[in-house]
Protein backbone atom coordinates (compact mmCIF):
# COMPACT_ATOMS: atom_id res chain seq x y z
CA UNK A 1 -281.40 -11.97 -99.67
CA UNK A 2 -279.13 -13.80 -101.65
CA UNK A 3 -275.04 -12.89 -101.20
CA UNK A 4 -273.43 -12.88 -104.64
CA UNK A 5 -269.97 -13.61 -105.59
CA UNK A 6 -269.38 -9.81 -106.06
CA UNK A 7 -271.12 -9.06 -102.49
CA UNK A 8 -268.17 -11.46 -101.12
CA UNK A 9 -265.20 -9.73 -103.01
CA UNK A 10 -265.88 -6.50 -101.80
CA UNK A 11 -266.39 -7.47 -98.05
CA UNK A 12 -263.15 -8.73 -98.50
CA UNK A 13 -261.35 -5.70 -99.43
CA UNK A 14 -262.85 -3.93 -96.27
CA UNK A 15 -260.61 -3.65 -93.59
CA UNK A 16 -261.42 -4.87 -90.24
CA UNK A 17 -262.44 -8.77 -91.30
CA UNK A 18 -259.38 -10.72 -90.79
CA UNK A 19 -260.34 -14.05 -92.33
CA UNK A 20 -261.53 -12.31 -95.44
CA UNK A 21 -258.40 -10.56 -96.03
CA UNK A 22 -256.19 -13.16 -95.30
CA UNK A 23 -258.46 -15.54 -98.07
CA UNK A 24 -258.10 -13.14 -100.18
CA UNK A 25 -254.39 -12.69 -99.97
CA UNK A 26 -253.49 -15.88 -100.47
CA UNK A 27 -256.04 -16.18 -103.14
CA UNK A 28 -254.51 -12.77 -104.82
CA UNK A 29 -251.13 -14.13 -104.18
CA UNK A 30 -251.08 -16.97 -105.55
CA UNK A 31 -251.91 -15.20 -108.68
CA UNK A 32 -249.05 -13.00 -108.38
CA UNK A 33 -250.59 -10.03 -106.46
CA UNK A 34 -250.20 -8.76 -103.26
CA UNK A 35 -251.05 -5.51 -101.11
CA UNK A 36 -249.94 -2.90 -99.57
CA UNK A 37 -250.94 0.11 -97.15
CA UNK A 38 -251.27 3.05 -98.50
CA UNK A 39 -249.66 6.00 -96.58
CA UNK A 40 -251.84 8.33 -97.31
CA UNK A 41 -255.22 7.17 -95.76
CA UNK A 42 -254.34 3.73 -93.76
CA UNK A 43 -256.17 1.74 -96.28
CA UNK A 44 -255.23 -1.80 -97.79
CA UNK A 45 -255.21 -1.62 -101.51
CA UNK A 46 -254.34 -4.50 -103.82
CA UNK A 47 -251.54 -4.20 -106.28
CA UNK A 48 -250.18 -6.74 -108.68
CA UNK A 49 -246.75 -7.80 -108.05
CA UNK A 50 -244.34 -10.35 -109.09
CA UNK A 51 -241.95 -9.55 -106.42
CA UNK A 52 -241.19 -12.96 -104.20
CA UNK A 53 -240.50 -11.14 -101.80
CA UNK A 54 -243.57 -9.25 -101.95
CA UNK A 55 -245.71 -12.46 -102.46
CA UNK A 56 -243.81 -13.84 -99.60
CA UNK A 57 -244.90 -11.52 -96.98
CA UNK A 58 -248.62 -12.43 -97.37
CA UNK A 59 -247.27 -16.38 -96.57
CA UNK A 60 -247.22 -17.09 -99.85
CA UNK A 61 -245.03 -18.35 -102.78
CA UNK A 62 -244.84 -20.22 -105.85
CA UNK A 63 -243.08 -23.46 -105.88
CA UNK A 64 -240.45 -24.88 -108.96
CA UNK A 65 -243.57 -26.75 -110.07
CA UNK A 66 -245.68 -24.25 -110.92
CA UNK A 67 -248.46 -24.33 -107.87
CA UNK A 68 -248.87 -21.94 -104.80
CA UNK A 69 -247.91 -23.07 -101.70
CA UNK A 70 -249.42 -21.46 -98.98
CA UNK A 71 -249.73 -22.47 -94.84
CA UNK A 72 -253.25 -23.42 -95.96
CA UNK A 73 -252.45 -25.34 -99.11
CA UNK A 74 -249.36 -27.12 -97.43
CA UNK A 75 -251.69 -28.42 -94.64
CA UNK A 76 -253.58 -30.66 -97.40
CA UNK A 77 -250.54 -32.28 -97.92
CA UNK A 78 -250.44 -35.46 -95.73
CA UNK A 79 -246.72 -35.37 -95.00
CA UNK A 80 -246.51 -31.95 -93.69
CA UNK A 81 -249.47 -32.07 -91.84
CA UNK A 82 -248.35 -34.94 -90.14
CA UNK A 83 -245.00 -33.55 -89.40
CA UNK A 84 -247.15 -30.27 -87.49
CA UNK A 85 -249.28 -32.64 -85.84
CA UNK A 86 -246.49 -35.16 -84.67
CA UNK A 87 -244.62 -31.86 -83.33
CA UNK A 88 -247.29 -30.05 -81.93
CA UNK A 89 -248.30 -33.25 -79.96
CA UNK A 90 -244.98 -34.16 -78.74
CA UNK A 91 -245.23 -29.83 -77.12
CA UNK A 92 -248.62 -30.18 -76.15
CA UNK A 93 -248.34 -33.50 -74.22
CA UNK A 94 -245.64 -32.25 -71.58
CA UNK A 95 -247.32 -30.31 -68.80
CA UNK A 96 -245.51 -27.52 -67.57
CA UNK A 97 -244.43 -26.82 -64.27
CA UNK A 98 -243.78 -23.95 -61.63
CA UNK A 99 -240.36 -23.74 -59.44
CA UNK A 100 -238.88 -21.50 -57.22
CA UNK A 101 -235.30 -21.74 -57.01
CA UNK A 102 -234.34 -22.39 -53.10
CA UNK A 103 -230.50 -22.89 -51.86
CA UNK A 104 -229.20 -25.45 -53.61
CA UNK A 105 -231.75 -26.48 -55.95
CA UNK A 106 -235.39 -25.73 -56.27
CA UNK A 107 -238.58 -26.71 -55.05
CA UNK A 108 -242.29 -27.13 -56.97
CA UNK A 109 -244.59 -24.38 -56.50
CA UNK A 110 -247.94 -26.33 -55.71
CA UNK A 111 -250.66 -23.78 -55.98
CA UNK A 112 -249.37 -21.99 -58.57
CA UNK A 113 -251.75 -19.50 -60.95
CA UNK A 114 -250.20 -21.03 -64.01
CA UNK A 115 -250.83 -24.28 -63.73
CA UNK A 116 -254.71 -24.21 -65.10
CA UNK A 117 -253.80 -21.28 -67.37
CA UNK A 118 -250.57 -23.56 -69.17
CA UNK A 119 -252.14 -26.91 -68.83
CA UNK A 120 -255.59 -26.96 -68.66
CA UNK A 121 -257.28 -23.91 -69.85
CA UNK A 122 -256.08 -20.61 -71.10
CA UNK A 123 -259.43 -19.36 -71.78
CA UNK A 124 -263.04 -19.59 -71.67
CA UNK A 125 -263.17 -20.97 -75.33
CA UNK A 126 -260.13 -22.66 -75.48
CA UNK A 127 -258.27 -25.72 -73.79
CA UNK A 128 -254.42 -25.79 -73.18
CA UNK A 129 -253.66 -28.33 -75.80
CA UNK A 130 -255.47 -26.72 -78.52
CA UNK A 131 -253.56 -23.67 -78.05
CA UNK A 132 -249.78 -24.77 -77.45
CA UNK A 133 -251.10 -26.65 -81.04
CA UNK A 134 -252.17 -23.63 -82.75
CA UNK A 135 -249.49 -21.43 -81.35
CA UNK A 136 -247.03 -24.66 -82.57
CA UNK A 137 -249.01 -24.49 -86.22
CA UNK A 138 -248.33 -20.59 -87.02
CA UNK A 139 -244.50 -20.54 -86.28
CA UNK A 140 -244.18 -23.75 -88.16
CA UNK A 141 -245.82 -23.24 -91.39
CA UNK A 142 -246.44 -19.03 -90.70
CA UNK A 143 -242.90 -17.73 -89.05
CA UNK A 144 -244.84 -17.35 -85.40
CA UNK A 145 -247.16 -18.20 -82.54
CA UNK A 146 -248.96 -15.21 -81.02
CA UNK A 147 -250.90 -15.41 -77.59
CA UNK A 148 -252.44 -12.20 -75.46
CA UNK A 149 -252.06 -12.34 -71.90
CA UNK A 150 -255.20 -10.41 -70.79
CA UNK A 151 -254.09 -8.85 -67.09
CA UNK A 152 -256.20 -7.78 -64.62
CA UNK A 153 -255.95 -4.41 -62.68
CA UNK A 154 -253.15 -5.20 -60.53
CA UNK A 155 -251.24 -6.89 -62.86
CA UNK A 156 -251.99 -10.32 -62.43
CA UNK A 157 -252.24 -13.09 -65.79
CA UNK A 158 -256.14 -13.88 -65.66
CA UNK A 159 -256.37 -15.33 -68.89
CA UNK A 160 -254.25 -16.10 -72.06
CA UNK A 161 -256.02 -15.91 -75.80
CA UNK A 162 -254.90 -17.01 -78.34
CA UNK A 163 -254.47 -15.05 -81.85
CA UNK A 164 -254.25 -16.02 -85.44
CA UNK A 165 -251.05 -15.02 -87.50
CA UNK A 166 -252.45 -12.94 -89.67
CA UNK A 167 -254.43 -10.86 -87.07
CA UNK A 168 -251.24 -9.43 -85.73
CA UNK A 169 -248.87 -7.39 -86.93
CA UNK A 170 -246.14 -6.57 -84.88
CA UNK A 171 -243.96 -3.22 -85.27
CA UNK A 172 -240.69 -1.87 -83.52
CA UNK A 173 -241.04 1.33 -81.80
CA UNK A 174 -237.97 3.23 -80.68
CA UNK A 175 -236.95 3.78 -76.86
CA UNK A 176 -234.59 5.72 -75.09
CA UNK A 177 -231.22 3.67 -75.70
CA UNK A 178 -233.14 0.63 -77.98
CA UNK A 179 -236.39 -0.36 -79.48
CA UNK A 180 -239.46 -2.08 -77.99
CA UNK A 181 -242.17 -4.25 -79.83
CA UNK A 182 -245.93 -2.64 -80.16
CA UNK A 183 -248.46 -5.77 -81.78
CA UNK A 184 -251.73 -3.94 -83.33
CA UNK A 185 -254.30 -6.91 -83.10
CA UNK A 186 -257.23 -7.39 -85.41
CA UNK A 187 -258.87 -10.98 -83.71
CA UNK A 188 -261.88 -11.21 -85.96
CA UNK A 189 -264.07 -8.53 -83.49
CA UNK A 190 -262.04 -5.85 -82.32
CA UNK A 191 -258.94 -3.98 -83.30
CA UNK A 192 -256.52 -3.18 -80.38
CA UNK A 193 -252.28 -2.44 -79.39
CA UNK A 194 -250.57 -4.73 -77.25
CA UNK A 195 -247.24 -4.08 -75.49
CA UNK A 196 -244.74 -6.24 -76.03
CA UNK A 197 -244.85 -7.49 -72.43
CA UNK A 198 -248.50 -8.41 -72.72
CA UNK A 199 -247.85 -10.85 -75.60
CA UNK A 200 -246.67 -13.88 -75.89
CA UNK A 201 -244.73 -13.91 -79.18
CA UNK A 202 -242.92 -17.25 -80.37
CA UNK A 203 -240.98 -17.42 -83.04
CA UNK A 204 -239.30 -20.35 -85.19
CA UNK A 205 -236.27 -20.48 -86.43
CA UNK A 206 -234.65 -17.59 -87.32
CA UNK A 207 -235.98 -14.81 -85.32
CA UNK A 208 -234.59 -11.42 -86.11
CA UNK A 209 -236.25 -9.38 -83.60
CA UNK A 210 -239.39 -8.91 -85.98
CA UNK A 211 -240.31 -11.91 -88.15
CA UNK A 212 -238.54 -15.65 -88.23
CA UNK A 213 -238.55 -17.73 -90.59
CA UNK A 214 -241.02 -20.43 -91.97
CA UNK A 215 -240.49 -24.16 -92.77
CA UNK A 216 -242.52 -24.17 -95.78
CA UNK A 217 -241.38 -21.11 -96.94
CA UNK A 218 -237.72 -21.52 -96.68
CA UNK A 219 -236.84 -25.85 -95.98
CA UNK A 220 -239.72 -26.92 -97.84
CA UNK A 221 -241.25 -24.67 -100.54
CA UNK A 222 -240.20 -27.04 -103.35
CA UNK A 223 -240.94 -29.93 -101.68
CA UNK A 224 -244.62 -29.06 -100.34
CA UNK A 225 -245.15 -27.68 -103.90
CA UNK A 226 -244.26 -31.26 -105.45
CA UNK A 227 -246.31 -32.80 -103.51
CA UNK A 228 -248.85 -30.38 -104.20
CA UNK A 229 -248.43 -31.32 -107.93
CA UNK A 230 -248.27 -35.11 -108.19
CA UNK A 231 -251.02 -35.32 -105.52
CA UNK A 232 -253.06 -33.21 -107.99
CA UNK A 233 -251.76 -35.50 -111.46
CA UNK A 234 -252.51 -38.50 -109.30
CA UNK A 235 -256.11 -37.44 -108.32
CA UNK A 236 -256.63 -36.63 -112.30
CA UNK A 237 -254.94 -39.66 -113.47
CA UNK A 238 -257.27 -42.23 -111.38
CA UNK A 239 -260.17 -39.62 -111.97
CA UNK A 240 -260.14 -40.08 -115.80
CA UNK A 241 -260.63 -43.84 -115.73
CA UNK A 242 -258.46 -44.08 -119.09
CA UNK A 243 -255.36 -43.33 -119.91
CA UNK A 244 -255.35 -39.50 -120.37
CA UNK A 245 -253.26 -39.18 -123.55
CA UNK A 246 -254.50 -40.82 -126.20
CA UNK A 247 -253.52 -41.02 -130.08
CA UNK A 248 -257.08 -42.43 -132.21
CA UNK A 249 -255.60 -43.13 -135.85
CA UNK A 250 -257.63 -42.79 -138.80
CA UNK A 251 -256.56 -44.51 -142.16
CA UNK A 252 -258.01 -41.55 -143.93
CA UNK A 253 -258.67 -37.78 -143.81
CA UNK A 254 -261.45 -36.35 -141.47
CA UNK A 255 -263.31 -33.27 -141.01
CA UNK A 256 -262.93 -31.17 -137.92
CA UNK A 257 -266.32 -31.90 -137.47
CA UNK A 258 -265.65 -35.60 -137.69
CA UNK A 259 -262.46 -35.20 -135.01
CA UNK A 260 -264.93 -33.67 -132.48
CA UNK A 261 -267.50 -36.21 -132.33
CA UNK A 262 -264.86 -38.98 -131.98
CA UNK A 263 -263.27 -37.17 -129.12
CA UNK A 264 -266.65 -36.27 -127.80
CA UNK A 265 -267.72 -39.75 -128.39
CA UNK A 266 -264.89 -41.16 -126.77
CA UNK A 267 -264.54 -39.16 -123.64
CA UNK A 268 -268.01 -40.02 -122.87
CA UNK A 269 -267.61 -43.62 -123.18
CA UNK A 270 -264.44 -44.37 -121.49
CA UNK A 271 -263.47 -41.57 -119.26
CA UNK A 272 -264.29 -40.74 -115.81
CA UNK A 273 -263.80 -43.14 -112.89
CA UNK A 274 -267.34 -44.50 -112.74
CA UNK A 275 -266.56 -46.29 -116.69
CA UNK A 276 -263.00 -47.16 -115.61
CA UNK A 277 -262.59 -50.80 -117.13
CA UNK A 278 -266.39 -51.10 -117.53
CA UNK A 279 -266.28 -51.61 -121.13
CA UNK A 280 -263.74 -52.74 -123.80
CA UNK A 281 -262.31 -49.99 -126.17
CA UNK A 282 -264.43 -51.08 -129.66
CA UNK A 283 -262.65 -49.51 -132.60
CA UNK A 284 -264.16 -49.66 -136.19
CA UNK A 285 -263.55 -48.07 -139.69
CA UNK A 286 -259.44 -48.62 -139.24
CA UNK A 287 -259.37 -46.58 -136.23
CA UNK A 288 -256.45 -47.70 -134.01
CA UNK A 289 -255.08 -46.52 -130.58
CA UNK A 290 -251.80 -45.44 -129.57
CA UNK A 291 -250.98 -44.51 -126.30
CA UNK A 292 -248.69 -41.66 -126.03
CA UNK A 293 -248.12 -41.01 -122.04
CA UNK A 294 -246.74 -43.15 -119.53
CA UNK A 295 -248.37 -44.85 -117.09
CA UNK A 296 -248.29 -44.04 -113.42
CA UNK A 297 -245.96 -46.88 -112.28
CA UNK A 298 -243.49 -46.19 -115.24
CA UNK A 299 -243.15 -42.52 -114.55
CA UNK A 300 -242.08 -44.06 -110.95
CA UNK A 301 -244.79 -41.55 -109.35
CA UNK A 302 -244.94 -43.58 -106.38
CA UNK A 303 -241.16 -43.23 -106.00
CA UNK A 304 -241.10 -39.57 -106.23
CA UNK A 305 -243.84 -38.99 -103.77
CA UNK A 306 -241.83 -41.01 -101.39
CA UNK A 307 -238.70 -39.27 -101.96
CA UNK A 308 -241.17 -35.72 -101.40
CA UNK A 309 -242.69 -37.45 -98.15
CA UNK A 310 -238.72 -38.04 -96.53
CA UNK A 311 -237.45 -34.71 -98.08
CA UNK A 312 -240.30 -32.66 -96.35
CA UNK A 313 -239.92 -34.58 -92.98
CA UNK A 314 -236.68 -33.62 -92.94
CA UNK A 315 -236.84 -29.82 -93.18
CA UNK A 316 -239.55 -30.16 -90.34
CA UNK A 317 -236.67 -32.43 -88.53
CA UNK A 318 -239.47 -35.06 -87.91
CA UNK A 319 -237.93 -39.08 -88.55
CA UNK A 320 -239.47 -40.21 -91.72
CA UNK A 321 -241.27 -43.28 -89.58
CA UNK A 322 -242.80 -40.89 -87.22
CA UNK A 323 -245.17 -40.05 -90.25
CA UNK A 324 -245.82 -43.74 -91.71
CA UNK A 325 -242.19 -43.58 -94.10
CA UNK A 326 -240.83 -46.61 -93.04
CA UNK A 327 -239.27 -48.10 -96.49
CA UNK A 328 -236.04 -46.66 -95.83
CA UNK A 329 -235.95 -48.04 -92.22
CA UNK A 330 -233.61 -50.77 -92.30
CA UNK A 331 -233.80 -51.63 -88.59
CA UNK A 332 -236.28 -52.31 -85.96
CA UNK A 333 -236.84 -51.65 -82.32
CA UNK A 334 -233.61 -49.92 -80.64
CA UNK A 335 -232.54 -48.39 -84.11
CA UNK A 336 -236.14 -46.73 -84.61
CA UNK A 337 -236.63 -46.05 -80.65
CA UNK A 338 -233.16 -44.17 -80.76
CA UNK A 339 -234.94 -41.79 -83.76
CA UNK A 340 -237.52 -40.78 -81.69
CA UNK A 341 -235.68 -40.07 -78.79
CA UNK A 342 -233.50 -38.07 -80.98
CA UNK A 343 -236.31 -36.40 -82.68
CA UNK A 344 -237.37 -35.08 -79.01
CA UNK A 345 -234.04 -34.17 -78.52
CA UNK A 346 -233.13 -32.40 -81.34
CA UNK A 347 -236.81 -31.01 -82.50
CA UNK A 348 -238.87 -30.86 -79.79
CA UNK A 349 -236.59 -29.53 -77.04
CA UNK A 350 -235.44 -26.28 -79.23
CA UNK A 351 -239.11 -25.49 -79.43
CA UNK A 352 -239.43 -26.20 -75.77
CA UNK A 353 -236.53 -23.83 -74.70
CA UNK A 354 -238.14 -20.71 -77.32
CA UNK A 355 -241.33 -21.22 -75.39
CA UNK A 356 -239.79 -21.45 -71.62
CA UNK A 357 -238.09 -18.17 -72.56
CA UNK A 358 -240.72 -16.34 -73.43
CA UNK A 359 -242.98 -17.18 -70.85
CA UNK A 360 -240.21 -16.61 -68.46
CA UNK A 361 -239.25 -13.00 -69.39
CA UNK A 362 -242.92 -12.16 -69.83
CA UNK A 363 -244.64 -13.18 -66.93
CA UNK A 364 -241.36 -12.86 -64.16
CA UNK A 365 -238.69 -10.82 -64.98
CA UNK A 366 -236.74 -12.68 -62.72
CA UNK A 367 -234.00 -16.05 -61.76
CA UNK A 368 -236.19 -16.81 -58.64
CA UNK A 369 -239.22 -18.30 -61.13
CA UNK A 370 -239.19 -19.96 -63.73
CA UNK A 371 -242.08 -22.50 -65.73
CA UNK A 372 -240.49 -25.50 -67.13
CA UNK A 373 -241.78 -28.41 -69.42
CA UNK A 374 -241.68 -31.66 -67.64
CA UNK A 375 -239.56 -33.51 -69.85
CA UNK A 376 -239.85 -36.50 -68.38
CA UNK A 377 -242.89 -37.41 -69.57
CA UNK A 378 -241.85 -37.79 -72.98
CA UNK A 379 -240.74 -41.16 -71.40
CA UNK A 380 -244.45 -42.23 -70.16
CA UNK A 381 -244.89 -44.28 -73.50
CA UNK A 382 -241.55 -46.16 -73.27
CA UNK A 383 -242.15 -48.47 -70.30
CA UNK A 384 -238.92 -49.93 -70.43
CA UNK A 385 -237.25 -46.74 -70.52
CA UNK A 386 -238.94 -45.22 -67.50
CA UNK A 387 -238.61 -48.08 -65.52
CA UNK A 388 -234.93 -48.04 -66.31
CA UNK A 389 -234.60 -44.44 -65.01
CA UNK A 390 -236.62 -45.24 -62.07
CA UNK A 391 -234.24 -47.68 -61.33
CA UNK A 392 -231.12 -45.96 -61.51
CA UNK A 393 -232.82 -43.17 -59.68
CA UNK A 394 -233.64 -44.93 -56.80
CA UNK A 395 -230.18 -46.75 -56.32
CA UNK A 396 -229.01 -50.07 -55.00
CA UNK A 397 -226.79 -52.34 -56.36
CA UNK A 398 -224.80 -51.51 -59.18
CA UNK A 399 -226.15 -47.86 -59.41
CA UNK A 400 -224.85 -46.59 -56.29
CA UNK A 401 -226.78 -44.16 -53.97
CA UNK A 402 -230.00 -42.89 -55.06
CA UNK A 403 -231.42 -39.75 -55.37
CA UNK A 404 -234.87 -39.88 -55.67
CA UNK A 405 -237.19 -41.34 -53.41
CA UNK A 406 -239.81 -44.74 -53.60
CA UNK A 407 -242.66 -41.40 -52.62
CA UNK A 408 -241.29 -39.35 -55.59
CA UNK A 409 -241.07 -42.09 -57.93
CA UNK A 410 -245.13 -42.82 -56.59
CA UNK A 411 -246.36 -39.20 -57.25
CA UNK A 412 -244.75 -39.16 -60.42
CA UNK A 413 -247.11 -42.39 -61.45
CA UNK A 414 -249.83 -40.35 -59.32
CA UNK A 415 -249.74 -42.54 -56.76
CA UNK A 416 -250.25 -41.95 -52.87
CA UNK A 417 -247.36 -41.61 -50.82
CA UNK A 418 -246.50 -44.59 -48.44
CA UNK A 419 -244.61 -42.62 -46.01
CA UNK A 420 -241.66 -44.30 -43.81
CA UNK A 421 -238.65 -46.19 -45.16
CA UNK A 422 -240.27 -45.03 -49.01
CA UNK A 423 -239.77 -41.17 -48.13
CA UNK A 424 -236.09 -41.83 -47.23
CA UNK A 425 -233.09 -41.91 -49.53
CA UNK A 426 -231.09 -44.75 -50.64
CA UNK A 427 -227.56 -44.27 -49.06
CA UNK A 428 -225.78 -47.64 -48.70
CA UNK A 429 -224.06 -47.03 -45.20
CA UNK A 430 -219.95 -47.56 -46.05
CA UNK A 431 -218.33 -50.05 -43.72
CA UNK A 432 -215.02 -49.28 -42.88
CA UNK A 433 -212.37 -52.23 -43.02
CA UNK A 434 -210.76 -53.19 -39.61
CA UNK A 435 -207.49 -52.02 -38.79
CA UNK A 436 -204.60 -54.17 -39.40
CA UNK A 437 -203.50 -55.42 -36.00
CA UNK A 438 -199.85 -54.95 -35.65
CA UNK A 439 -197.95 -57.95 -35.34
CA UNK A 440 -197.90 -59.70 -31.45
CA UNK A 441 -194.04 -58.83 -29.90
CA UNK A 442 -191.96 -62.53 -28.96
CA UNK A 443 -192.13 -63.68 -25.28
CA UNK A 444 -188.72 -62.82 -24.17
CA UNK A 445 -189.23 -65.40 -21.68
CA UNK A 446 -189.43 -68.03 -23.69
CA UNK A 447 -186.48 -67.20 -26.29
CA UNK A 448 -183.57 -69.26 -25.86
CA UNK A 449 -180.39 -67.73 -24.98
């Protein structure tokens, strides 16, 4: 049996099939219409609306130049899908660790339960990396990252899933003195409530206790809409072969009948990329050609698409190199190595500290616990730099008394530990100056009188 285009548009307005609503939201509201619930019965009916705000809701918006830009339609823009990707790998690299905090300090919880959920694999389907990327993905170019923490009878985390953005919908619910969150879940197969503390809810920037906000939505909008735009006139522009706007002069007066056979005519010899500079342009009977648009280079297109690339990375807060912008870079090696380190200072860590939070709250309610990125290993691909901080770790001269150990310094390369003098601290033993003698009394014997 053969599924029509009208056998597709009305599964889609049936509730309970999250990808086909969400396609056809963003298709709807890109066209200026958006939905709503109707009181009355629970159902999702479509409305037209030119309400931003409206549009906005369904992750969608129109940019300055004229185009939609949704999270799907931003991601086919090579600039901002580089920024998600560079961000989401710098998150997803960093394993995260258990502690317990002991008198003065804290020690690593070896066998922890975490450690294959958080860095290996949440779930049956799923690895670790893929999901800190997805979860990274939604509160980037959606407002936030959603995951389920599926307990088991006694309360123990047995596995973690994670959930699309626009199968979750998360609602306040009032308590006795405040509010709590309730999340109704639609994951493509069931529908389902989860409690606040069973979910794993990170936001972006922003958060107001419901929704945050959303790069492209806010930072970016006219920027990933440009983009949109001249990637689209550039694809056209090469795609026609010829220069699009043409003027053919006639010395005298033709029919309309005459004017569309030339065009015709024309348009079949000369456009399209596969007659591109194939033939010459052969003009008889007076004709003459004028071109009336500019060309690519003169309407400095390539400029402006650079200035788009650098204005986007810089709502995301990624360094225009990190993304293959490097004709503004005007130095090389420290200048561009001090970028990055900045960039996973200032727009990685934030992200780091949301997620810590959350995962802290959720899964211990308590200072005694906590999970922690390893942010050290955002230094694995800088040899220098590491073996600079192993050095000044470690101690000797000129960087005084160490305070981590040759063993420490092993594991962390997973090495074997050598045991002995390389499981001790470096503490330079202090040697005390000798005492000034005091000065020898004069033989009274031998002083004359």
């Amino acid at each position: 049996m053969t599924t029509t285009w009208s056998d597709v548009q009305a599964k889609a307005r049936v509730p309970g099939s999250a990808i086909l609503t969400q396609w056809r939201a963003e298709r709807e509201a890109a066209r200026g219409v958006a939905s709503v619930q109707n009181s009355s019965n629970g159902r999702t009916e479509w409305i037209a609306s030119s309400d931003p705000q409206v549009i906005e809701l369904l992750g969608a918006s129109r940019a300055a130049a004229g185009v939609a830009v949704t999270p799907e339609t931003a991601k086919r823009v090579s600039a901002v899908y580089a920024c998600v990707t560079r961000i989401a790998g710098g998150i997803s690299q960093l394993p995260l660790h258990h502690y317990e905090r002991v008198d003065g300090g804290r020690q690593r919880v070896i066998d922890s339960p975490y450690w294959w959920l958080f860095n290996e694999s949440p779930h049956a389907g799923w690895t670790s990396a893929s999901m800190w990327e997805i979860i990274t993905q939604s509160f980037l170019l959606r407002e936030s990252g959603f995951a389920f923490m599926r307990r088991n009878k006694l309360g123990q985390i047995k596995e973690v899933v994670p959930l699309p953005w626009e199968g979750v919908t998360p609602e306040k619910q009032k308590s006795d003195d405040s509010y709590r969150l309730k999340y109704y879940v639609n994951d493509g197969l069931r529908s389902y409530g989860v409690d606040q503390d069973d979910m794993l809810h990170i936001p972006g920037f922003g958060f107001d206790g419901l929704r945050a906000m959303s790069v492209i939505q806010y930072a970016a909008r006219n920027a990933t809409g440009n983009a949109i735009a001249m990637d689209e006139y550039s694809g056209r522009f090469f795609s026609g072969g010829s220069h699009h706007s043409i003027v053919l002069e006639a010395p005298a007066k033709m029919s309309p009948s005459q004017i569309d056979s030339l065009q015709q005519a024309y348009a079949n010899k000369y456009s399209g990329l596969e007659n591109a500079h194939r033939l010459p342009l052969v003009l008889t009977e007076g004709l003459k050609a004028k071109e009336v648009s500019i060309s690519a280079q003169d309407a400095q297109l390539l400029e402006a698409r650079k200035f788009q690339v650098v204005d986007i990375a810089r709502a995301f807060g990624v360094p225009p190199h990190l993304i293959g912008e490097t004709s503004a870079a005007t130095s090389w090696g420290s200048g561009l190595e001090e970028m990055s380190r900045a960039f996973m200072l200032y727009t990685v860590q934030p992200h780091l500290r949301r997620i810590e939070q959350e995962l802290n709250r959720k899964i211990f309610r308590t200072a005694k616990f906590y999970l922690e990125f390893d942010r050290d290993a955002m230094l694995d691909g800088n040899n220098k730099a590491q073996s600079e901080a192993f050095r000044v770790a470690l101690g000797g001269p000129g960087s005084g008394p160490g305070w981590m150990t040759v063993d420490e310094v092993r594991r962390k390369k997973n090495l074997p530990p050598m045991g002995g003098a390389s499981a001790e601290l470096f503490r330079p033993e202090s040697k005390a100056a000798p005492a000034p003698q005091p000065p020898k009394p004069d033989d009274e014997e031998g002083t004359p009188a």
